[in-house]
Structures are given as C-alpha cells and as structure tokens.
N, C-alpha and C. Protein backbone atom coordinates (compact mmCIF):
# COMPACT_ATOMS: atom_id res chain seq x y z
N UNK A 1 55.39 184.71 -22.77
CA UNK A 1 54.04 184.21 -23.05
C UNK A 1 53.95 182.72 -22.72
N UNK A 2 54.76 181.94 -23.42
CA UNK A 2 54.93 180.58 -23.10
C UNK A 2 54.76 180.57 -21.49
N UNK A 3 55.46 181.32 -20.82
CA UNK A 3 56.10 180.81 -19.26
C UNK A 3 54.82 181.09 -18.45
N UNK A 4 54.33 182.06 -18.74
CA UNK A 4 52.64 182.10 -18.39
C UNK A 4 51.53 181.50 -18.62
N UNK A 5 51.73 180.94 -19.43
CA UNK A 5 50.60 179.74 -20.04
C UNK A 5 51.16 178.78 -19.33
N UNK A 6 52.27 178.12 -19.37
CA UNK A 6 53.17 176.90 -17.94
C UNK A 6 51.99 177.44 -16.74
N UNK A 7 52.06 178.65 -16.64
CA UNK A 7 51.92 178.89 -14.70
C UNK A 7 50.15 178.63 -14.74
N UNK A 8 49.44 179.08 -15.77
CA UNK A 8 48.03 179.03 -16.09
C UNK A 8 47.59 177.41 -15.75
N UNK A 9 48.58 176.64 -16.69
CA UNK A 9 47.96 175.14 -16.22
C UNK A 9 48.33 174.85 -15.24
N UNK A 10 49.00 175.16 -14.64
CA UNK A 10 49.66 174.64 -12.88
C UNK A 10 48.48 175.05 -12.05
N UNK A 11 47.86 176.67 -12.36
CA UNK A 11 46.94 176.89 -11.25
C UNK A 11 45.45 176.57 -11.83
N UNK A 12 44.93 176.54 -12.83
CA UNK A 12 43.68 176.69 -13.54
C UNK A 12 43.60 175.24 -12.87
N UNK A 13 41.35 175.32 -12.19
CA UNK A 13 41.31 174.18 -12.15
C UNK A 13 40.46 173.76 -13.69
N UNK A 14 40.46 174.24 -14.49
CA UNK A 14 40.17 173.68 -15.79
C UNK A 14 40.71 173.98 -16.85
N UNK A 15 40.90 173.20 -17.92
CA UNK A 15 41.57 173.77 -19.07
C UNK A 15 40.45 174.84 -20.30
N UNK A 16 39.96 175.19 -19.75
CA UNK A 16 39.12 176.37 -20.53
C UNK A 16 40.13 177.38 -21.18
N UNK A 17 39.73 177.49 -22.49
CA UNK A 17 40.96 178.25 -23.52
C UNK A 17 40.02 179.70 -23.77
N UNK A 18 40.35 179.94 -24.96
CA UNK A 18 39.56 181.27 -25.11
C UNK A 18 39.65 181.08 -26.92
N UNK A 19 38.98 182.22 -27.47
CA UNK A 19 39.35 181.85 -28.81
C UNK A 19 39.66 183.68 -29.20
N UNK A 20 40.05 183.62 -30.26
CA UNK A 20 40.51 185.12 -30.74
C UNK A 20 40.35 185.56 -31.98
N UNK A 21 39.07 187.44 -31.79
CA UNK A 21 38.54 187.60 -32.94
C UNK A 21 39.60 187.89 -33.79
N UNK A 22 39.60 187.96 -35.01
CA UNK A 22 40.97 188.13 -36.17
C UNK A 22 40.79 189.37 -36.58
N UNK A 23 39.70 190.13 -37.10
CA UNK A 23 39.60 191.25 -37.73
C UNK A 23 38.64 191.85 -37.27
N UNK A 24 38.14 192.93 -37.78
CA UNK A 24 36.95 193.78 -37.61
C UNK A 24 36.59 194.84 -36.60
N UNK A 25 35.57 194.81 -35.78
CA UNK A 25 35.63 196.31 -34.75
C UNK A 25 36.14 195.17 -33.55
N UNK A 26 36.08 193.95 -33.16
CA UNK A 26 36.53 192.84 -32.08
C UNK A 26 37.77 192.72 -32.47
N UNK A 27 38.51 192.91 -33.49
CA UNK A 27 39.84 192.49 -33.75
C UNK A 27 40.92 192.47 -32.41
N UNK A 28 41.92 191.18 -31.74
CA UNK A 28 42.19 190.98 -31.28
C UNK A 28 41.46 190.66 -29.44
N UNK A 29 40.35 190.78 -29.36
CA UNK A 29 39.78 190.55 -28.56
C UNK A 29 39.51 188.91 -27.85
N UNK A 30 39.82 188.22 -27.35
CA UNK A 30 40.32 187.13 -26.41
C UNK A 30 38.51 186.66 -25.91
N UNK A 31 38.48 185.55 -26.38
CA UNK A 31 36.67 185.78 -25.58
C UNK A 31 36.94 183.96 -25.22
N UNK A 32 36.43 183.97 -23.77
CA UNK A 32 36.48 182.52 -22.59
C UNK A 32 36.00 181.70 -23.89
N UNK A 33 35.96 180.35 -23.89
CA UNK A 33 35.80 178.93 -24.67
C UNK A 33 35.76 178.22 -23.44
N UNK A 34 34.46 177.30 -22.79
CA UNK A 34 34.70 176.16 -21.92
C UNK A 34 34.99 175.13 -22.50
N UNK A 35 35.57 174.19 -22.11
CA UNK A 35 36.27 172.89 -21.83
C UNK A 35 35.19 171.91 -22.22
N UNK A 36 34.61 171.81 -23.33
CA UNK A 36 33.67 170.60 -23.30
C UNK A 36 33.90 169.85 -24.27
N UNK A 37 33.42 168.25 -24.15
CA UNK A 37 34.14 166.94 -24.99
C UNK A 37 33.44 167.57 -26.03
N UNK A 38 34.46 167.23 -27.28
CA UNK A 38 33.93 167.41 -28.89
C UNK A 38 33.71 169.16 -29.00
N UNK A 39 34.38 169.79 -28.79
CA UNK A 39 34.25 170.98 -29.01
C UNK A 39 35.41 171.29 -29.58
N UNK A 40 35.32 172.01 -30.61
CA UNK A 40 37.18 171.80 -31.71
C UNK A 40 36.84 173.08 -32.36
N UNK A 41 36.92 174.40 -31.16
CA UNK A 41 36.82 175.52 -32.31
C UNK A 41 37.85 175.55 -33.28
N UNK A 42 36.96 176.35 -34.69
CA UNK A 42 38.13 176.77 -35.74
C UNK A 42 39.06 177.21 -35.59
N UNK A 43 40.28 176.56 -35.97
CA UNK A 43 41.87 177.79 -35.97
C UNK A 43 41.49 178.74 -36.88
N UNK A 44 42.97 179.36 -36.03
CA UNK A 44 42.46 180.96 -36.81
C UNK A 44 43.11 181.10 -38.22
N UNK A 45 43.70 180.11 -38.76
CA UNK A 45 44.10 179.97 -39.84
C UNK A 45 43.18 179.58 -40.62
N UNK A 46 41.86 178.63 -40.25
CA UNK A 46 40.89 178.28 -41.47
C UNK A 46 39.78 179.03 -41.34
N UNK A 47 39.75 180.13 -40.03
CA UNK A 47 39.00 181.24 -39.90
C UNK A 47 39.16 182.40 -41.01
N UNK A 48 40.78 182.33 -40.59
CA UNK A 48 41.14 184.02 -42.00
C UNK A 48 40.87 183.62 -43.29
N UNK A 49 41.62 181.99 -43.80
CA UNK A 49 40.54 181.35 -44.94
C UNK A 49 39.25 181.72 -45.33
N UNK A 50 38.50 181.23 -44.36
CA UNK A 50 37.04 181.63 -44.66
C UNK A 50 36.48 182.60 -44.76
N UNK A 51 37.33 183.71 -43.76
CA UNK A 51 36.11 185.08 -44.28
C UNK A 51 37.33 185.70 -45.01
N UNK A 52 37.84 185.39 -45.65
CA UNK A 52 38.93 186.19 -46.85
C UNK A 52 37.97 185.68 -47.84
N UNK A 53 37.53 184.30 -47.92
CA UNK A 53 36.72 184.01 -49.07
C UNK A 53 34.80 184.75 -49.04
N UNK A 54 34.82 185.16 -47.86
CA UNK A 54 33.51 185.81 -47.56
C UNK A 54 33.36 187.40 -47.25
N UNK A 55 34.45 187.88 -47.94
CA UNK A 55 34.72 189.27 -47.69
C UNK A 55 33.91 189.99 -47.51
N UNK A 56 33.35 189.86 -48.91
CA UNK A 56 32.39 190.99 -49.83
C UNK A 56 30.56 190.71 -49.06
N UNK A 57 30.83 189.12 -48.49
CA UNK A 57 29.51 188.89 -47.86
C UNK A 57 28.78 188.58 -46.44
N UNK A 58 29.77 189.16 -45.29
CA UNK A 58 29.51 189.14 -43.92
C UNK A 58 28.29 190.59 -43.60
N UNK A 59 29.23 191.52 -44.20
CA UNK A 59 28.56 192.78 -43.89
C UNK A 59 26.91 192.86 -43.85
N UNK A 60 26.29 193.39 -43.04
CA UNK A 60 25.02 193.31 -43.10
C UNK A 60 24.21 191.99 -43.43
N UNK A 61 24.63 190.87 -42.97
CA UNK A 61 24.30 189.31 -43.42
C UNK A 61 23.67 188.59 -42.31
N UNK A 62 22.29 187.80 -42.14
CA UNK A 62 21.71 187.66 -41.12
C UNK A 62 22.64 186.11 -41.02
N UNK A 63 23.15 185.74 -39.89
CA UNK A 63 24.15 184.93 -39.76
C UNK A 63 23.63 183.45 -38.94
N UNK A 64 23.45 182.27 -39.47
CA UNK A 64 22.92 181.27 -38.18
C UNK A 64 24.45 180.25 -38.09
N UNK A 65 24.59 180.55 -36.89
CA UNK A 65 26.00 179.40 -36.55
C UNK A 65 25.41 178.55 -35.63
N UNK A 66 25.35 177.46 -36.85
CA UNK A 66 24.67 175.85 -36.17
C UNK A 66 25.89 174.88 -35.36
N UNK A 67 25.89 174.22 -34.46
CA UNK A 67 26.54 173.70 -33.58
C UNK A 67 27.50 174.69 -33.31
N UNK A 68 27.23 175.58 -32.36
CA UNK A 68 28.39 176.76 -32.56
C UNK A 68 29.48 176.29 -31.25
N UNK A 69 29.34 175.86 -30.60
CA UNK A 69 30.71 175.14 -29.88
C UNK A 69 31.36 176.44 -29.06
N UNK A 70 32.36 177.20 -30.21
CA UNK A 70 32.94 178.40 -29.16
C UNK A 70 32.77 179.81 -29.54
N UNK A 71 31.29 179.13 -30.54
CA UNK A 71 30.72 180.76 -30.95
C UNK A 71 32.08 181.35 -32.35
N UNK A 72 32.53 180.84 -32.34
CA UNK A 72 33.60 181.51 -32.95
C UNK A 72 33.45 182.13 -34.08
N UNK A 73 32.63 181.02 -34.78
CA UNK A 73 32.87 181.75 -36.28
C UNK A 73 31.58 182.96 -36.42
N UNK A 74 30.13 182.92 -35.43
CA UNK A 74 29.15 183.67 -35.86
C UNK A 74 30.32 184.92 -35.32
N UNK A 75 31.10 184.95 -34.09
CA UNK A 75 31.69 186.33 -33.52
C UNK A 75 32.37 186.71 -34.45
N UNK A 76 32.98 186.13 -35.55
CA UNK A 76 33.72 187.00 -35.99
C UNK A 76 33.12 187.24 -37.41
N UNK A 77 31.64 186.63 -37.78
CA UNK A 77 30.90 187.63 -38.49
C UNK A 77 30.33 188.49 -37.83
N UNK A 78 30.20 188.86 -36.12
CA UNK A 78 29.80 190.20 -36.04
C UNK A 78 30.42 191.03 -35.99
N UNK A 79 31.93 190.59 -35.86
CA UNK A 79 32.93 191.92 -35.94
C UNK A 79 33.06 192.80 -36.99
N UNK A 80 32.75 191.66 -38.26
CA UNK A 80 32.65 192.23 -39.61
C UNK A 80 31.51 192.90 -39.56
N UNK A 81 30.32 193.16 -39.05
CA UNK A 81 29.38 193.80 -39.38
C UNK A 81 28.23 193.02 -40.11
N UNK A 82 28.38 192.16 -39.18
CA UNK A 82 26.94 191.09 -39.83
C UNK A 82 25.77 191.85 -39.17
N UNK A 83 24.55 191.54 -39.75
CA UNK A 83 23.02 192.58 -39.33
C UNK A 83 23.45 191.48 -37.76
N UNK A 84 23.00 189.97 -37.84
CA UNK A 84 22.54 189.53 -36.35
C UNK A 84 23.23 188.17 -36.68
N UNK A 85 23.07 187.55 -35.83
CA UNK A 85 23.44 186.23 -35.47
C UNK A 85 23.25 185.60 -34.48
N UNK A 86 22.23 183.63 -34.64
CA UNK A 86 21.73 183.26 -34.21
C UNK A 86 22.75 182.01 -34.16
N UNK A 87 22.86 181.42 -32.70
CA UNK A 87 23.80 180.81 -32.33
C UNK A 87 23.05 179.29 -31.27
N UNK A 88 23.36 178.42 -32.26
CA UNK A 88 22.56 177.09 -31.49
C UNK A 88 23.88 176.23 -31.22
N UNK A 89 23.74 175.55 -30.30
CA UNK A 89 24.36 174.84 -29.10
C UNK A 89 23.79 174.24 -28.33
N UNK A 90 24.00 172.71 -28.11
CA UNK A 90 23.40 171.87 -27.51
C UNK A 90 23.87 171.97 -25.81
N UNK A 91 25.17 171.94 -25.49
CA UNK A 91 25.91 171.95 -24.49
C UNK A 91 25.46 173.54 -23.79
N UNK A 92 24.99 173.03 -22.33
CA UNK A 92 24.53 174.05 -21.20
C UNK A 92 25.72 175.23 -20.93
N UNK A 93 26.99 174.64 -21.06
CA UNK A 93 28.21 175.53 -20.65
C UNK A 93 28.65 176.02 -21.32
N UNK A 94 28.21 175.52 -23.01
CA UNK A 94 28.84 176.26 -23.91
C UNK A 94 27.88 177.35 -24.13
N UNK A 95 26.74 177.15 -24.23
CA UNK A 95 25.74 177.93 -24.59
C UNK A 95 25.98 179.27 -23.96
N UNK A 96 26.24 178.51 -22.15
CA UNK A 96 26.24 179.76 -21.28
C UNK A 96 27.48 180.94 -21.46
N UNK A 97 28.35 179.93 -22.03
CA UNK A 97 29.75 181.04 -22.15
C UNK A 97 29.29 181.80 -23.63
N UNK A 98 28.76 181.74 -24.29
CA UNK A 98 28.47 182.10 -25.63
C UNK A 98 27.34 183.19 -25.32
N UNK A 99 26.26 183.35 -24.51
CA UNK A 99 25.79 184.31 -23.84
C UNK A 99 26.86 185.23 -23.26
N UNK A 100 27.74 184.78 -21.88
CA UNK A 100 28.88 185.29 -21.37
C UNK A 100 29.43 186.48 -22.43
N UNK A 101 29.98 185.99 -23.14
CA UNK A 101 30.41 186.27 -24.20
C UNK A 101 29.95 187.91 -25.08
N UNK A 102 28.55 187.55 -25.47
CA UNK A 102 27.64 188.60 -26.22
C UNK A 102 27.54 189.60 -25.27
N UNK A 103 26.96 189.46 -24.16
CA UNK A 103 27.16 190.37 -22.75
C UNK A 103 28.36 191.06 -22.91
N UNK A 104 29.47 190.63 -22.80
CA UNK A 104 30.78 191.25 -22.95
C UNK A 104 31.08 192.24 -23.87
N UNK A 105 30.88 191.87 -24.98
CA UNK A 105 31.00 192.64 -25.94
C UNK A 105 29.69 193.87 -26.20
N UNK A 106 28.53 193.21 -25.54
CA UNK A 106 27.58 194.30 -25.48
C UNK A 106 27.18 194.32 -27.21
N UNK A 107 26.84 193.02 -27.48
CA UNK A 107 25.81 192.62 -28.82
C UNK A 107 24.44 193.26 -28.57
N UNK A 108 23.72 193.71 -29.11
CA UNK A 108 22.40 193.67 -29.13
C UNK A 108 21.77 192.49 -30.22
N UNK A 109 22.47 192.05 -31.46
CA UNK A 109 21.68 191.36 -32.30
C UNK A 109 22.67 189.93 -32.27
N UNK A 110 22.73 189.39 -31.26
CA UNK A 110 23.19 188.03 -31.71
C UNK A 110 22.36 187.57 -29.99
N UNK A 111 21.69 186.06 -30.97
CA UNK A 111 20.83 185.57 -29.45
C UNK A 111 21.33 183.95 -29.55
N UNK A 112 21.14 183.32 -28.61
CA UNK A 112 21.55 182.12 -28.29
C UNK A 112 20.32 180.58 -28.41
N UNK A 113 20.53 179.85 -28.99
CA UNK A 113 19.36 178.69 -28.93
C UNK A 113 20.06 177.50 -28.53
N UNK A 114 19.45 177.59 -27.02
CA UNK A 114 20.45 176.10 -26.35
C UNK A 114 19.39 174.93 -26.62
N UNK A 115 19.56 174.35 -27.64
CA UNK A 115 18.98 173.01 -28.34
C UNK A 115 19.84 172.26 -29.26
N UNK A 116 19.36 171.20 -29.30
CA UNK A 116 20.05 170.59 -30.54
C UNK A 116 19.63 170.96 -31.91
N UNK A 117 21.14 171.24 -32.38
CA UNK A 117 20.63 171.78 -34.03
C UNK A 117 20.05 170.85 -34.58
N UNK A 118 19.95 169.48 -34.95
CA UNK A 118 19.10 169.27 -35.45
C UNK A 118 17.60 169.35 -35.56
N UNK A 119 17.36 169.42 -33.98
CA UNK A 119 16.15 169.47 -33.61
C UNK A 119 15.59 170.61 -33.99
N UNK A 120 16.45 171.82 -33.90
CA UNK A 120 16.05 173.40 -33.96
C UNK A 120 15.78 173.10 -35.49
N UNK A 121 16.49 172.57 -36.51
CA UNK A 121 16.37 173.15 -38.21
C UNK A 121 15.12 172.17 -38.77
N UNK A 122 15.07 170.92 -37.88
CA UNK A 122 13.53 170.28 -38.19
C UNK A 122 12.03 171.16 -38.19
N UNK A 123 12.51 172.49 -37.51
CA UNK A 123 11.58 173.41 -37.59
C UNK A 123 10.71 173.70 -39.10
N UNK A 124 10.10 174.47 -39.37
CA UNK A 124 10.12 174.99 -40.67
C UNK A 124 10.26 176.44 -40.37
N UNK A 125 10.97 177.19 -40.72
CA UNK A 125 11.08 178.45 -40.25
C UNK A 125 10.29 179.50 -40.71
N UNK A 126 9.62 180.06 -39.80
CA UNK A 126 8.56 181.61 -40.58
C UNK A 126 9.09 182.34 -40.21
N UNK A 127 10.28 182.79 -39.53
CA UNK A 127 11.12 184.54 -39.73
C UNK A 127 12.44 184.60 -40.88
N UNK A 128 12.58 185.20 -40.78
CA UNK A 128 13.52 185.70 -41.93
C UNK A 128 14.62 184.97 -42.20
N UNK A 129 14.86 184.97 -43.20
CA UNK A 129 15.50 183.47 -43.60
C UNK A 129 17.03 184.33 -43.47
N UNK A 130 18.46 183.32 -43.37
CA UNK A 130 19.44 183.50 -43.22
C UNK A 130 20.31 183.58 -44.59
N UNK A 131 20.95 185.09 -44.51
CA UNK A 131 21.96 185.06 -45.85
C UNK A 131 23.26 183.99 -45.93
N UNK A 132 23.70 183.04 -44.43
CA UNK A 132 24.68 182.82 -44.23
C UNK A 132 24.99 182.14 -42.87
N UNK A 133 24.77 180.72 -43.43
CA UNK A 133 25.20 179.56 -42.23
C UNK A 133 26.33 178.92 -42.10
N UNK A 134 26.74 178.77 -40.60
CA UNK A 134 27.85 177.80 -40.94
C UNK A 134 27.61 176.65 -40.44
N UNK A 135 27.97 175.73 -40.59
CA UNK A 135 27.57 173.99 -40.40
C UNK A 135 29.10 173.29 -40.03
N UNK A 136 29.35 173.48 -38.75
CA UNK A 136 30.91 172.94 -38.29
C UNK A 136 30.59 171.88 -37.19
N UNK A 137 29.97 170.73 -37.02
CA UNK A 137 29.62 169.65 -36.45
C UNK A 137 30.61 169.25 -35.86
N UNK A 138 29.85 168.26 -34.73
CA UNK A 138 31.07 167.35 -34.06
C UNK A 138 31.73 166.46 -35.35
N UNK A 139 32.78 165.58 -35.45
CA UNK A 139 33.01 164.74 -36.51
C UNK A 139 32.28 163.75 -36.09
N UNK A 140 32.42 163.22 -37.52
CA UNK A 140 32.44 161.04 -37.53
C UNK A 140 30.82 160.70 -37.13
N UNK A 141 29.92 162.13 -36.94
CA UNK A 141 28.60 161.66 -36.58
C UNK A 141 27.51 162.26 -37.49
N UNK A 142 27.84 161.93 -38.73
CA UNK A 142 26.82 162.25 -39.77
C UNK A 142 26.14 163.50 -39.71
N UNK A 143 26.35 164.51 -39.17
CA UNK A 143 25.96 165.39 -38.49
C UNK A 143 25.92 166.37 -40.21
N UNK A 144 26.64 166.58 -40.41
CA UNK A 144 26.90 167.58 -41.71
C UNK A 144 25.31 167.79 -42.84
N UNK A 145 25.40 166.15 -43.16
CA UNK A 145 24.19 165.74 -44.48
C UNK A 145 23.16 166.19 -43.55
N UNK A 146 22.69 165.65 -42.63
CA UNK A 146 21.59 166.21 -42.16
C UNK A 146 21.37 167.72 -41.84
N UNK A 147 22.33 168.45 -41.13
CA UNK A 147 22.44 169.75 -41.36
C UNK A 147 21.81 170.41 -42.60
N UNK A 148 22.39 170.09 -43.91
CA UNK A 148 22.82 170.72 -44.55
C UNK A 148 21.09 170.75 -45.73
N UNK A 149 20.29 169.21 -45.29
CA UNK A 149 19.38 168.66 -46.00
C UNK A 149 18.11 169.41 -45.46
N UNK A 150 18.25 169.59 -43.96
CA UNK A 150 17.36 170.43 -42.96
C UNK A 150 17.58 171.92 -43.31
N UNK A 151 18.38 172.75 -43.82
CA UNK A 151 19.03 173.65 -44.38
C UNK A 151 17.93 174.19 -45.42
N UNK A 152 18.37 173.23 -45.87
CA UNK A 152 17.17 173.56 -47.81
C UNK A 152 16.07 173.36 -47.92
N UNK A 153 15.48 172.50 -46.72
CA UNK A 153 14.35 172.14 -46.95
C UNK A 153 13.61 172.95 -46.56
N UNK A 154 14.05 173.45 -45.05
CA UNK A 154 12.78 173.87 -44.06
C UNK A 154 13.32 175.45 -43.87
N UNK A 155 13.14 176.10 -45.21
CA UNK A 155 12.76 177.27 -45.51
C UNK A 155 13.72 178.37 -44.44
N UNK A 156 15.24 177.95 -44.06
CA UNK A 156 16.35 178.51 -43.66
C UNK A 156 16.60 179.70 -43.58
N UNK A 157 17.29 179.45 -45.27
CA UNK A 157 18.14 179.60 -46.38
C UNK A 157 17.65 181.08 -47.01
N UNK A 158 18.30 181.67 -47.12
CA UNK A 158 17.31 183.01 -48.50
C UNK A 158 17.88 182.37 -50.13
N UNK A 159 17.64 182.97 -50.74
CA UNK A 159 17.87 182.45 -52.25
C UNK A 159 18.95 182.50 -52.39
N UNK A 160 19.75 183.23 -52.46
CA UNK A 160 21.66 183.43 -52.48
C UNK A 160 22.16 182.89 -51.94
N UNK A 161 21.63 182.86 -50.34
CA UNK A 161 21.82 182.62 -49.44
C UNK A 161 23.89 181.31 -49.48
N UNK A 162 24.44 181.57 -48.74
CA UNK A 162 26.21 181.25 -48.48
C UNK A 162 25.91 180.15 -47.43
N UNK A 163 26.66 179.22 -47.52
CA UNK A 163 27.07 178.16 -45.98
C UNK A 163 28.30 177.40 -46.25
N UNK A 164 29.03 177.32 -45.34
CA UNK A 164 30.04 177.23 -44.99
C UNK A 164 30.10 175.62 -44.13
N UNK A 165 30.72 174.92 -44.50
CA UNK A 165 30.40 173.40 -44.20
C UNK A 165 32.15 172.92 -43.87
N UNK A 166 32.32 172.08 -42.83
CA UNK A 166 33.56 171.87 -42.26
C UNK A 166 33.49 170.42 -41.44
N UNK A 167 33.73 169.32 -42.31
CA UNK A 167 33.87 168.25 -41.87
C UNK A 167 35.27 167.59 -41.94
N UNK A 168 35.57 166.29 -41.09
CA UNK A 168 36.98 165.72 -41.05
C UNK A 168 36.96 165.52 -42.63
N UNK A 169 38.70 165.37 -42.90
CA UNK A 169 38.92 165.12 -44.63
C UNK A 169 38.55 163.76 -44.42
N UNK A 170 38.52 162.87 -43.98
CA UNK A 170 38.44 161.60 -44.40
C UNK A 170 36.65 161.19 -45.20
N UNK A 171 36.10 162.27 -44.56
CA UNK A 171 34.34 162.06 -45.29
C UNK A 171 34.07 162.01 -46.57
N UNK A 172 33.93 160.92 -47.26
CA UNK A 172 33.70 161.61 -48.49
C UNK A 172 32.06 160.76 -49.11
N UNK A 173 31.36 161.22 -48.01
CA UNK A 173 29.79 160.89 -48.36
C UNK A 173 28.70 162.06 -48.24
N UNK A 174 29.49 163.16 -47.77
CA UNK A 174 28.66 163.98 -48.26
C UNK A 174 28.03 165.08 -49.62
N UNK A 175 27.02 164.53 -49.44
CA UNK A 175 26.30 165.49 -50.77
C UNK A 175 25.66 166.68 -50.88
N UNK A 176 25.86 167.81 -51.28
CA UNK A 176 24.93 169.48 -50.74
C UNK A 176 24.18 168.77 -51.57
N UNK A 177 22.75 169.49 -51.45
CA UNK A 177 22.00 169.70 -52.11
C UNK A 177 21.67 170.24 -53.68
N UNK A 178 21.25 169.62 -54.56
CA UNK A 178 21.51 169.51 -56.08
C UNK A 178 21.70 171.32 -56.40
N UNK A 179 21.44 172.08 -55.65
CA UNK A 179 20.99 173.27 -56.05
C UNK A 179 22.35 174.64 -55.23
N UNK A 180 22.89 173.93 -54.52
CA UNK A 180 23.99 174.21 -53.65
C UNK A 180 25.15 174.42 -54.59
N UNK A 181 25.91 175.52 -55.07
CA UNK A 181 26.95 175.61 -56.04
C UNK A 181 28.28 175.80 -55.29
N UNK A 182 29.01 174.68 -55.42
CA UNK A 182 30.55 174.53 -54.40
C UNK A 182 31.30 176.13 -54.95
N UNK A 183 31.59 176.79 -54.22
CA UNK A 183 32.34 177.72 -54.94
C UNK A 183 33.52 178.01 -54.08
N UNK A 184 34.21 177.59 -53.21
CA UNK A 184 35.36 177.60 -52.73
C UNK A 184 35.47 175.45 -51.66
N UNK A 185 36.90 175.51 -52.10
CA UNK A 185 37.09 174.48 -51.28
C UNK A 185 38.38 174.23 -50.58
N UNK A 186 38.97 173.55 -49.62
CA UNK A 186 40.10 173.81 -49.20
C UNK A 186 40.33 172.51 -48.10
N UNK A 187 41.39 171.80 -48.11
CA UNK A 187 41.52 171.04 -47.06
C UNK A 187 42.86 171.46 -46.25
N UNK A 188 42.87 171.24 -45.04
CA UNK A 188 43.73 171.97 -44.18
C UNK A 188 43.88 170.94 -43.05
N UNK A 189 44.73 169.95 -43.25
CA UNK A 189 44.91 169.27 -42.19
C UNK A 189 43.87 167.93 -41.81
N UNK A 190 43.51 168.13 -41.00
CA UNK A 190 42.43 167.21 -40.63
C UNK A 190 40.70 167.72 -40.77
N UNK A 191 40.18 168.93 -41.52
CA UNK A 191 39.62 169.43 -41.67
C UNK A 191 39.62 169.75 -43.40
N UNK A 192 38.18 169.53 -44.24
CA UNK A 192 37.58 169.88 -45.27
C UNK A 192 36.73 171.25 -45.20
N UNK A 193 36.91 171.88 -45.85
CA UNK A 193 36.29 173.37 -45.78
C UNK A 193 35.78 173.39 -47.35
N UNK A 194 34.48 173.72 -47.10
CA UNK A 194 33.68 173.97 -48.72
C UNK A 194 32.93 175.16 -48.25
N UNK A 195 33.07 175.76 -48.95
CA UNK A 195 31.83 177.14 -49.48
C UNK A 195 30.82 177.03 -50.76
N UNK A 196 29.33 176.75 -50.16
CA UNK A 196 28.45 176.64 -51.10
C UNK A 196 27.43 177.91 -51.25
N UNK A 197 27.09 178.53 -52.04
CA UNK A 197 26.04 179.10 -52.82
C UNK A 197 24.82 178.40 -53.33
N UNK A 198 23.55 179.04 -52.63
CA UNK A 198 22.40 178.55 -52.73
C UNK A 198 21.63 178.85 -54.40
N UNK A 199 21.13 178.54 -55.27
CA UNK A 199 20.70 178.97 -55.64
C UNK A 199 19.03 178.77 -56.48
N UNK A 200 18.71 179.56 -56.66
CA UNK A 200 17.01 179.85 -56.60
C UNK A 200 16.36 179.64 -58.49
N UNK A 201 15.93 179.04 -59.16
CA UNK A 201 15.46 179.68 -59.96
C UNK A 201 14.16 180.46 -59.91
C-alpha cells in the first residue's frame, strides 16, 4: 500500500486525496477530495467520534453540511440513512467534486449550494428546517460564531434540532447560543469537537 501511494505522487499531477465512508450502506467506499487551500477534511477518527455520539440520530435526519470542503461528514450521514442532505461550499472544485461524488453513488436526496455559507444562512429559510448541521469552518476566521448565530436565528434549525461544531483548540471565544445545550465534547489534537442540542420552549 505504502509503495503505491510512493508511485501515485511520482505520477499524479495533483495531490487530490479521497476521503473514506466508515460505516453504513457506503461503508468503505473511497470518494475523490480535490486539492484546495484550507480544506482539512475530518479524520476518520473524529468522524467515528461523532456519529458514535449521533447514533440514535442520523437515521431519517434532514442533514445541512455548512462549509462542506470534502463533503465528508453530510456522506457519511447518508450512509447512515439520513432523509437528505444539503451541502454548501464556496470553492468551484470542491463543490464540483461533491456533485462528482453524489452522481457516483447515485444519491437522489443530497443537493449541492455552491455559495458562501455565510451568505446562504443570512437567508431566512421557508423550507423545512434541518434536524442536524454540521459547522466545520476554515480555522482562525471567525467563521464558527457567525455560523452558528445565523443558525438560530434565521429559522434553520427544527426545535431538537443537533449541530455539530469543530473549531481549532486554541479558540476559546466561542459562544452557542443561550438555548444550545453542549451535550458531548471532545478535543483531539488540534481540533475541538462539541455537540449541541437545540432547544425550544
């Protein structure tokens, strides 16, 4: 394996990786990742983390993966059997491989929004609100709070509604929203992982 990956960078004219689903009906399935600055898909170690802690709540879960980079984490809520998943991405190549991608696997319910997430969640949303976001930003660019503030405000969110938030450990200025209940947390390296619960009175 090693000696083939040697021969891959000798001939590849780009370093384009791939990422790999962990479980579900995709389990072990290999799907292209392009090469673009600030793109840091999840390892698959703070992947199995996360949906070990989201077991009971992928299944049938309308899914929005904001800055989705290598698609990674909405794919491997559809392996689990998420209802759909909506996948925003600013970057043209990522977007396009993240289409690539859904094609491949022959998704019918996961669609692509090549915009900037912020711009997209400044929306106020009138379709159906999401059981379950993830918010995995570039670092070091404030990106998270605003996410997360655009989230709650502009009518996202469903009442239960789960998000999944993943900034460098060194941050420690971000605040969920007063109503946001931390219920898992985990640091892993150079990466903070929190799981929040929305909740409604």
């Amino acid at each position: 394996m090693r000696k083939k990956t040697t021969q891959n960078k000798v001939t590849s004219k780009s370093s384009d990786g791939f990422i790999r689903v962990i479980s579900g009906q995709f389990r072990g399935r290999k799907l292209p990742v392009k090469d673009v600055q600030g793109l840091r898909p999840t390892t698959d170690r703070i992947k199995e983390t996360v949906f070990n802690w989201l077991m009971q709540d992928t299944r049938e879960a309308n899914v929005l993966d904001c800055f989705a980079g290598s698609g990674g984490l909405g794919f491997e809520a559809l392996s689990r059997f998420a209802k759909s998943a909506t996948f925003v991405e600013l970057d043209a190549a990522a977007a396009k491989q993240i289409e690539l991608n859904i094609s491949t696997l022959k998704l019918q319910n996961a669609h692509v929004k090549h915009t900037n997430t912020l711009a997209f969640l400044e929306q106020i949303n009138s379709n159906e609100p999401f059981n379950l976001a993830f918010v995995d930003p570039p670092f070091r660019k404030n990106l998270a709070q605003s996410s997360a503030d655009l989230l709650e405000n502009n009518q996202w969110l469903s009442s239960d509604a789960l998000i999944y938030i993943e900034v460098e450990s060194e941050l420690s200025t971000f605040t969920a929203p007063i109503n946001w209940l931390l219920i898992k947390e985990k640091k892993a390296g150079q990466v903070f992982c929190r799981l929040y619960q929305r909740q409604v009175n």
